[in-house]
N, C-alpha and C. Protein backbone atom coordinates (compact mmCIF):
# COMPACT_ATOMS: atom_id res chain seq x y z
N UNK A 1 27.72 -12.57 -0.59
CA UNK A 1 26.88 -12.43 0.59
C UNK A 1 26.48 -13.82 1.08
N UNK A 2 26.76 -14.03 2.20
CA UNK A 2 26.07 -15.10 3.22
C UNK A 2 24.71 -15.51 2.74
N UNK A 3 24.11 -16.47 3.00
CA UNK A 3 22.84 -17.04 2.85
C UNK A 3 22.41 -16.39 4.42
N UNK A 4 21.36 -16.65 4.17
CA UNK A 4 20.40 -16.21 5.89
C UNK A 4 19.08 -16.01 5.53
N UNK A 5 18.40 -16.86 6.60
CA UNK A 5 17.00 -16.74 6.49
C UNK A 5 15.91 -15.21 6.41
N UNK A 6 15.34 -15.18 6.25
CA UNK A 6 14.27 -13.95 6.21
C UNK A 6 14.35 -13.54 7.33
N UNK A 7 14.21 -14.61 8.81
CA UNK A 7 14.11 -14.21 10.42
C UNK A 7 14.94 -13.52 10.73
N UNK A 8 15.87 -13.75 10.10
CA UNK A 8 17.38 -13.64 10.81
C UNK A 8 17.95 -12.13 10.83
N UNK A 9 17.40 -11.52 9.58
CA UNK A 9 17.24 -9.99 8.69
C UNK A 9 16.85 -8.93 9.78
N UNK A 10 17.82 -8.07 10.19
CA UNK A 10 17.15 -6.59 10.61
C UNK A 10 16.09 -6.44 10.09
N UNK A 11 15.11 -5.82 11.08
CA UNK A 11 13.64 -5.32 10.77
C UNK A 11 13.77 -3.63 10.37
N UNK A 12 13.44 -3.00 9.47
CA UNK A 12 13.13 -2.32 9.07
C UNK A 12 12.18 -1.32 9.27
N UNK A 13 11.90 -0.63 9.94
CA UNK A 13 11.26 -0.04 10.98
C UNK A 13 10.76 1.56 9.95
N UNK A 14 11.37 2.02 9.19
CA UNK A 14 11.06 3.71 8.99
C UNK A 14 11.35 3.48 7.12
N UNK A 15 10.61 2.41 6.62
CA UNK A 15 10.88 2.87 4.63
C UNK A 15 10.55 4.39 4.27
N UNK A 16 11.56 4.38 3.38
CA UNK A 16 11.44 5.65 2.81
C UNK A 16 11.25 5.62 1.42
N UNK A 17 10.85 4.24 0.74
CA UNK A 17 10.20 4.16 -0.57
C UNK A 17 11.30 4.12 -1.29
N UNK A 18 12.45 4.11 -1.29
CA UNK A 18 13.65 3.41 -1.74
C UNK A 18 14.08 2.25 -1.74
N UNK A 19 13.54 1.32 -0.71
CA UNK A 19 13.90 0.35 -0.72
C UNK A 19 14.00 -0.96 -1.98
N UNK A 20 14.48 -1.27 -1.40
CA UNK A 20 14.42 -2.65 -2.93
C UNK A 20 13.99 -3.77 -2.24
N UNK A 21 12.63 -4.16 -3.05
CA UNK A 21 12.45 -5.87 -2.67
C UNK A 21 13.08 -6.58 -3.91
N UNK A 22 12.63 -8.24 -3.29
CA UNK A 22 12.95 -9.12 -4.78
C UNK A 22 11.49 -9.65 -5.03
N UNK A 23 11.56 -9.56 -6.09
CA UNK A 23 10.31 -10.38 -7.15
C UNK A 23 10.53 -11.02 -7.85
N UNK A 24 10.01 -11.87 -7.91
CA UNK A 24 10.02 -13.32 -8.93
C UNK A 24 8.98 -12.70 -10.06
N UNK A 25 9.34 -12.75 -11.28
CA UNK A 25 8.82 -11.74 -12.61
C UNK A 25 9.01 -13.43 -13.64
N UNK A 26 8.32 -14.45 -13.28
CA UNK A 26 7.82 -15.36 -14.02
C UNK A 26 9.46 -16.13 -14.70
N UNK A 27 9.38 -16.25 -12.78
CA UNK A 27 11.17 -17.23 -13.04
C UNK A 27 12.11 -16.55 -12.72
N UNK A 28 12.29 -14.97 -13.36
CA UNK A 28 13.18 -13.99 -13.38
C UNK A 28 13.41 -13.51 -12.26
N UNK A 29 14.36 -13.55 -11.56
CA UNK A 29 14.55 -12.85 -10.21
C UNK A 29 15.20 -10.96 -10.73
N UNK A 30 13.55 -10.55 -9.82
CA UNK A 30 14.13 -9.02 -10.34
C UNK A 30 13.89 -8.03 -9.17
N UNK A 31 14.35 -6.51 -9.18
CA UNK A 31 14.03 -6.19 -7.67
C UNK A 31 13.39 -4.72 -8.21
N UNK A 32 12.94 -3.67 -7.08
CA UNK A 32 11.29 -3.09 -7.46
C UNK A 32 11.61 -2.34 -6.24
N UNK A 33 11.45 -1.03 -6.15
CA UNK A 33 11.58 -0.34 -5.11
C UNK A 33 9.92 -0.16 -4.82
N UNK A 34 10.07 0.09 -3.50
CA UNK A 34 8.33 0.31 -2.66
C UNK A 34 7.30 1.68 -3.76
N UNK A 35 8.16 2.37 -3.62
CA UNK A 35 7.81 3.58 -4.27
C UNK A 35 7.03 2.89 -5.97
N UNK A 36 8.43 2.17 -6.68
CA UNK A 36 7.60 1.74 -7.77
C UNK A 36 6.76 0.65 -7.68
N UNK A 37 6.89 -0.24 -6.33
CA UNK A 37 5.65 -1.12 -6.55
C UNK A 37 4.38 -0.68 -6.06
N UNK A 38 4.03 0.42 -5.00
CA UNK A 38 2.79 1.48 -4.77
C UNK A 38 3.34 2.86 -5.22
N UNK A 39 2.53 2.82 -6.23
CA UNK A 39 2.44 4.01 -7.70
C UNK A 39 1.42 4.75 -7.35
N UNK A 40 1.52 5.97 -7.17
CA UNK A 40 -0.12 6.64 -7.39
C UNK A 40 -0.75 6.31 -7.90
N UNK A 41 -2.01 6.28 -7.44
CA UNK A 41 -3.36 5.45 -7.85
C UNK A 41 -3.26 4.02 -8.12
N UNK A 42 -2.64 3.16 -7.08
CA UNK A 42 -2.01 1.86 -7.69
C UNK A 42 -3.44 1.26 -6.64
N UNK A 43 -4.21 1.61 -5.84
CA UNK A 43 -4.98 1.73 -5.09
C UNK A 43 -6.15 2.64 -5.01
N UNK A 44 -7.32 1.65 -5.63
CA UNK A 44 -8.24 2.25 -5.68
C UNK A 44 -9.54 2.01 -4.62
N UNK A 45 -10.77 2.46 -5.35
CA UNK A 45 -12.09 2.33 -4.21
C UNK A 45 -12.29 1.18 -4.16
N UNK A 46 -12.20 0.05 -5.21
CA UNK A 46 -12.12 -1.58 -5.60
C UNK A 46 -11.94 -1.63 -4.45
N UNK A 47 -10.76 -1.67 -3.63
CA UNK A 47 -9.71 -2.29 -2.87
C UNK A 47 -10.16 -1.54 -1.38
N UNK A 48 -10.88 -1.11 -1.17
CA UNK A 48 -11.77 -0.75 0.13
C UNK A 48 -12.51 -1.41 0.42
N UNK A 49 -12.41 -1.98 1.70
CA UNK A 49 -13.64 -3.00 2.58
C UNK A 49 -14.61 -1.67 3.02
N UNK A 50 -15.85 -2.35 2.80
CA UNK A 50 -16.93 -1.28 3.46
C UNK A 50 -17.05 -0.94 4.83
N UNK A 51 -16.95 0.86 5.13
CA UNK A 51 -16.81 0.87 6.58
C UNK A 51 -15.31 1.31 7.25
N UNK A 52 -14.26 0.85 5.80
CA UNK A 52 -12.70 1.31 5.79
C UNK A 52 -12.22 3.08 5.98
N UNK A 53 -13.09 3.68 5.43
CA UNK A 53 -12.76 5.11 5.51
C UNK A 53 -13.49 6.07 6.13
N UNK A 54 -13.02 6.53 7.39
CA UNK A 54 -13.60 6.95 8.57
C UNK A 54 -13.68 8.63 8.20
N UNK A 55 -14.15 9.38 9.22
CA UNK A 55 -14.45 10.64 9.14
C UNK A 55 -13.06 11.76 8.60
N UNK A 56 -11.89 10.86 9.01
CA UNK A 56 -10.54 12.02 9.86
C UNK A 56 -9.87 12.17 7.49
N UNK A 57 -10.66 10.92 7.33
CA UNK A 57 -9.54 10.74 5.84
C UNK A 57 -10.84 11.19 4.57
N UNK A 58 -12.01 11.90 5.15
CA UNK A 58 -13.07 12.52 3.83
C UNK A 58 -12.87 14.00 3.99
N UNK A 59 -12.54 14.58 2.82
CA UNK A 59 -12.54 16.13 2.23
C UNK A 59 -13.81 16.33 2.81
N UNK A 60 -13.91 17.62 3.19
CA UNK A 60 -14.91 18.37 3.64
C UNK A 60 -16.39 18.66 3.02
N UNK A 61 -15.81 18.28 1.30
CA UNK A 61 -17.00 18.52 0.40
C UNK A 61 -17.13 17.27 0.15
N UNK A 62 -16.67 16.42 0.53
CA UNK A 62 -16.83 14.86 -0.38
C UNK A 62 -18.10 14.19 0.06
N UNK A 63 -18.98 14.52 1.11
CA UNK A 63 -20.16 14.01 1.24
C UNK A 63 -21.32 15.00 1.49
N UNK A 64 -22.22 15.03 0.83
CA UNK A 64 -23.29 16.15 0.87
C UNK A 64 -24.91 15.16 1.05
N UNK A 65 -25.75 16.36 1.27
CA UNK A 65 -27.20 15.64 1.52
C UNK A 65 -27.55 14.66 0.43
N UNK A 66 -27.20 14.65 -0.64
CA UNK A 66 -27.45 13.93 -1.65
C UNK A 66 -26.91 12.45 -1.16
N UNK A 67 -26.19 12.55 -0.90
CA UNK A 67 -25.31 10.82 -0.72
C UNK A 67 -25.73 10.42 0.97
N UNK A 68 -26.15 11.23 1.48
CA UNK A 68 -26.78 10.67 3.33
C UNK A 68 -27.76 9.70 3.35
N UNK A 69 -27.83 8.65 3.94
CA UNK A 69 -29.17 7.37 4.21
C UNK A 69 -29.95 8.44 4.86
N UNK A 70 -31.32 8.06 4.64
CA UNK A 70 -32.25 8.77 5.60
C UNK A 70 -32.26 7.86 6.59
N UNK A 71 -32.46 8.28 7.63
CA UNK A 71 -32.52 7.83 8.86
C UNK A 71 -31.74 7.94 9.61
């Protein structure tokens, strides 16, 4: 295969979690599909900026009078 810059690369528009990147694994050039590099639960509440999760993405029961600010 040709050398070619990153720019130069078709854009990729629709992953389907098959894909393969490359990773550098401490020197080791190794490659990692999307799917196995975001794993269920690979993403947690940690990783939420406050204010990130709006009305359309909370379960119906997930907030009750108990957890409401007064006011």
């Amino acid at each position: 295969m040709a050398t070619k810059k990153v720019s130069a690369l078709t854009e990729l528009t629709s992953p389907d979690g098959s894909e393969e990147l490359l990773v550098n694994d401490g020197g080791t050039s190794k490659k990692v599909t999307i799917d196995n590099l975001l794993y269920d639960e690979a993403i947690d509440s940690d990783h939420y900026v406050d204010g990130s999760i709006d009305n359309a993405h909370l379960a119906d029961d997930a907030v009750d009078s108990d957890e409401l600010a007064a006011g």
